[in-house]
Protein backbone atom coordinates (compact mmCIF):
# COMPACT_ATOMS: atom_id res chain seq x y z
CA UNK A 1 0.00 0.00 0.00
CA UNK A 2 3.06 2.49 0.55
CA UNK A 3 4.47 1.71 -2.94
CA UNK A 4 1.22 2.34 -4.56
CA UNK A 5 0.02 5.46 -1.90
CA UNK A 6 3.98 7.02 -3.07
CA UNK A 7 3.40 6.17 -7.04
CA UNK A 8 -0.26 7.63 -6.86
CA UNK A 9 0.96 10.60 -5.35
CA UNK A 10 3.62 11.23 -7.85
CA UNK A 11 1.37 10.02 -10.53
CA UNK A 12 -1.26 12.83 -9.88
CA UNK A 13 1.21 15.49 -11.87
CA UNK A 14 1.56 13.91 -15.06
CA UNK A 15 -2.25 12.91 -14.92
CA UNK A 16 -3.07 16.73 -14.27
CA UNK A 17 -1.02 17.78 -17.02
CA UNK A 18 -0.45 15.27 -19.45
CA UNK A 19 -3.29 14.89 -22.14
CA UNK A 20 -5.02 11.56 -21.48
CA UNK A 21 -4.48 9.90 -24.88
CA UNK A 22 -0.45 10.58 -24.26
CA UNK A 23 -0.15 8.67 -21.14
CA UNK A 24 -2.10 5.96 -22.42
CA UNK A 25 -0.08 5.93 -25.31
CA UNK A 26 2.87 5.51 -23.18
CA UNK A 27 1.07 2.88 -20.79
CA UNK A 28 0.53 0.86 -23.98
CA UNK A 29 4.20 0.94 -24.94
CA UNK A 30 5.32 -0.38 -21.66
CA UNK A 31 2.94 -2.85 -21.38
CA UNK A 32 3.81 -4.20 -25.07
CA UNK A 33 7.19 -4.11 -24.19
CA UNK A 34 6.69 -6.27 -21.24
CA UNK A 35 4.53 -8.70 -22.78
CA UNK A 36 7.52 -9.15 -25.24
CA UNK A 37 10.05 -9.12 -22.22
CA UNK A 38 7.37 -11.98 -20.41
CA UNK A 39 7.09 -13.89 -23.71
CA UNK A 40 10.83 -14.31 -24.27
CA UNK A 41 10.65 -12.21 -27.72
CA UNK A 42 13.36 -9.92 -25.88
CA UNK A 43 15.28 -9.31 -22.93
CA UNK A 44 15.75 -6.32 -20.94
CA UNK A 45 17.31 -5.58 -17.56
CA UNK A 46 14.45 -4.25 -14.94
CA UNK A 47 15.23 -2.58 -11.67
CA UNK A 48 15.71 -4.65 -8.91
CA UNK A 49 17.93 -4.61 -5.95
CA UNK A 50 20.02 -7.92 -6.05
CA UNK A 51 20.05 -8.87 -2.23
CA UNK A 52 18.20 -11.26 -0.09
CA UNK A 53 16.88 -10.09 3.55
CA UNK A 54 19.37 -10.72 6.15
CA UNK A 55 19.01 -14.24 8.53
CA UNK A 56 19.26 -11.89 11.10
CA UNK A 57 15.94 -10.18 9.80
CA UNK A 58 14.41 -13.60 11.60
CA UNK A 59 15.90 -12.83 14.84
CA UNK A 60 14.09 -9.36 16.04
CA UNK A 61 10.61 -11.53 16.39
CA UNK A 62 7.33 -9.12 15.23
CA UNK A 63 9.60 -6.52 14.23
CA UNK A 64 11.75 -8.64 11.78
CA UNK A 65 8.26 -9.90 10.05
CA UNK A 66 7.29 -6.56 9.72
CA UNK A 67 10.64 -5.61 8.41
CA UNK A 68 11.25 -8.92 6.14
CA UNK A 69 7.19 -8.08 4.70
CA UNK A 70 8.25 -4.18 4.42
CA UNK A 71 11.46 -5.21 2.08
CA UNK A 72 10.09 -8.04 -0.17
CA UNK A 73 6.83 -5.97 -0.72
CA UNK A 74 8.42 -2.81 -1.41
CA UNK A 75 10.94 -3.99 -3.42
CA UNK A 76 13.78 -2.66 -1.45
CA UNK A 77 15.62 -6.53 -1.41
CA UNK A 78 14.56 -8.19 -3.68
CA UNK A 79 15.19 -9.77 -6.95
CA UNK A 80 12.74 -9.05 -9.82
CA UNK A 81 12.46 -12.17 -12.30
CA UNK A 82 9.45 -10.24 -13.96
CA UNK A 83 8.43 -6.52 -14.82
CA UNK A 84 4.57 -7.03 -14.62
CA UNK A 85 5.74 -4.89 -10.39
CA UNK A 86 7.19 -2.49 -12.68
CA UNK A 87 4.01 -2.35 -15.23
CA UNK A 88 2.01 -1.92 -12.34
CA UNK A 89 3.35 0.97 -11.18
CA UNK A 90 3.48 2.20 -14.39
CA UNK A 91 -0.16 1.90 -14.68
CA UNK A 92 -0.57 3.72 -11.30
CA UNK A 93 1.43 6.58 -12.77
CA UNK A 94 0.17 7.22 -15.92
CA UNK A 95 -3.24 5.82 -16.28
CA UNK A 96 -5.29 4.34 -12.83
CA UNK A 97 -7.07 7.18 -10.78
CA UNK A 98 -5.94 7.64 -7.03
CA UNK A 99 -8.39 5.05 -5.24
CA UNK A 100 -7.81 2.66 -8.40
CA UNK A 101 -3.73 2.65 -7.07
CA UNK A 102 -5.09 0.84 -4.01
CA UNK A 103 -7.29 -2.00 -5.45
CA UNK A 104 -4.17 -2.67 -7.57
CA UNK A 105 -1.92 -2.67 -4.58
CA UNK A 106 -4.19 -5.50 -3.11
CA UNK A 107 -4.76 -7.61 -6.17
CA UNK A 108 -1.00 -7.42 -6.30
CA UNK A 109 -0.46 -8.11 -2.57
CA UNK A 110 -2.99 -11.08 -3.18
CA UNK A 111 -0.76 -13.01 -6.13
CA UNK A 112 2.15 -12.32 -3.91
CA UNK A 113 0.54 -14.03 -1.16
CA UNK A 114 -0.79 -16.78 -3.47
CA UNK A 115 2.80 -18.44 -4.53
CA UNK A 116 3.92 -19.60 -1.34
CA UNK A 117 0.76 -20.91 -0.72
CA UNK A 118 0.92 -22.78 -3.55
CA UNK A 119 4.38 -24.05 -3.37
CA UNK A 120 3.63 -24.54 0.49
CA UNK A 121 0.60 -26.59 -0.63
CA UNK A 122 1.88 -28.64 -3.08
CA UNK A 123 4.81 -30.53 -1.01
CA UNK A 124 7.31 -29.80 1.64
CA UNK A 125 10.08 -31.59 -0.51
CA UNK A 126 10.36 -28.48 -3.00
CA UNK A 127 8.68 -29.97 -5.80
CA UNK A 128 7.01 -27.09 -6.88
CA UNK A 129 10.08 -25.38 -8.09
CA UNK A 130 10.12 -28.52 -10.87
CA UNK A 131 6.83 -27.75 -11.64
CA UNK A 132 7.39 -24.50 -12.24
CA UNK A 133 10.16 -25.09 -14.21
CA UNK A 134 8.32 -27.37 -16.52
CA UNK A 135 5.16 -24.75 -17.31
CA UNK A 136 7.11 -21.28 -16.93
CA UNK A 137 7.29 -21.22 -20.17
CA UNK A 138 3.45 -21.02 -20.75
CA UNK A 139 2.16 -19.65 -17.91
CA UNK A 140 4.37 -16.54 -17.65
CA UNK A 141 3.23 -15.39 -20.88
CA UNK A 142 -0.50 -15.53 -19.62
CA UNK A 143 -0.10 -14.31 -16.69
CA UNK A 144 1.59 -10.98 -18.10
CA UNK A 145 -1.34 -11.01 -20.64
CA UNK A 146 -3.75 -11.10 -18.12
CA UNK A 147 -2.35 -8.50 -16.27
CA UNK A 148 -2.41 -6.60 -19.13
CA UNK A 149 -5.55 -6.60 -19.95
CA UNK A 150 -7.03 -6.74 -15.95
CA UNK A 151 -5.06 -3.10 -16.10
CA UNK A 152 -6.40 -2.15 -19.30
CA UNK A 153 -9.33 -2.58 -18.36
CA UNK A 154 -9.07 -0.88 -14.81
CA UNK A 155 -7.90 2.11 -16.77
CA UNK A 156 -11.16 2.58 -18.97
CA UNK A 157 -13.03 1.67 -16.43
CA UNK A 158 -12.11 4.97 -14.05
């Protein structure tokens, strides 16, 4: 909610000024880029910051959950195997309306949540990195067209 609060604030200039049809233009350049980048058609570097949270993250009880949930959500440690993050705040920059910034954040908080619940599901013996593996190749693709079009259609919607 702080990385979307922080883009929607700093996306309210551009949408003031900026004629509509521009930043949707650019929205729908990024987003075509990163299907491309999601569909292996190209690569491009995305920013990330290439460190783990600390072990002793673990040790400072409430406090390090709060800190370990602060980094990975933000962004501030973590790495970024995929740029549909960096679409999204994209999309809270150029095109989504202030309260639409905060339905994102939770739909996005939500499919964070849902892959270690998955992979936690599906075995303790780390199986679920195979699988993965095996249907990356298809399901990254729809996933980053579906998030296309889920903030597409957000967009027109507001």
């Amino acid at each position: 909610m702080l990385v979307a609060f922080v883009a929607a604030v700093l996306g309210a200039l551009p949408q003031a000024l900026v004629p509509d049809v521009v930043l949707r233009a650019l929205f729908a350049a990024a987003a075509l880029a990163v299907l491309g980048r999601e569909a292996g058609l190209w690569r491009f570097r995305v920013p990330e910051n290439r460190r783990l949270v600390p072990e002793r993250v673990q040790h400072l009880r409430e406090w390090g959950a709060l800190q370990f949930g602060f980094e990975m959500g933000t962004g501030v440690r973590t790495y970024s195997p995929s740029a549909l993050p960096h679409l999204c705040v994209a999309a809270v920059v150029l095109v989504l309306p202030f309260p639409g910034a905060f339905v994102l954040a939770a739909g996005f908080a939500a499919g964070r949540l849902a892959m270690p619940l998955l992979s936690n599901a599906y075995s303790d013996d780390g199986s679920w990195t195979e699988v993965w593996s095996r249907v990356e190749l298809l399901v990254r693709p729809l996933l980053a067209v579906t998030t296309v079009a889920a903030l597409a259609v957000a967009a027109l919607m507001w």
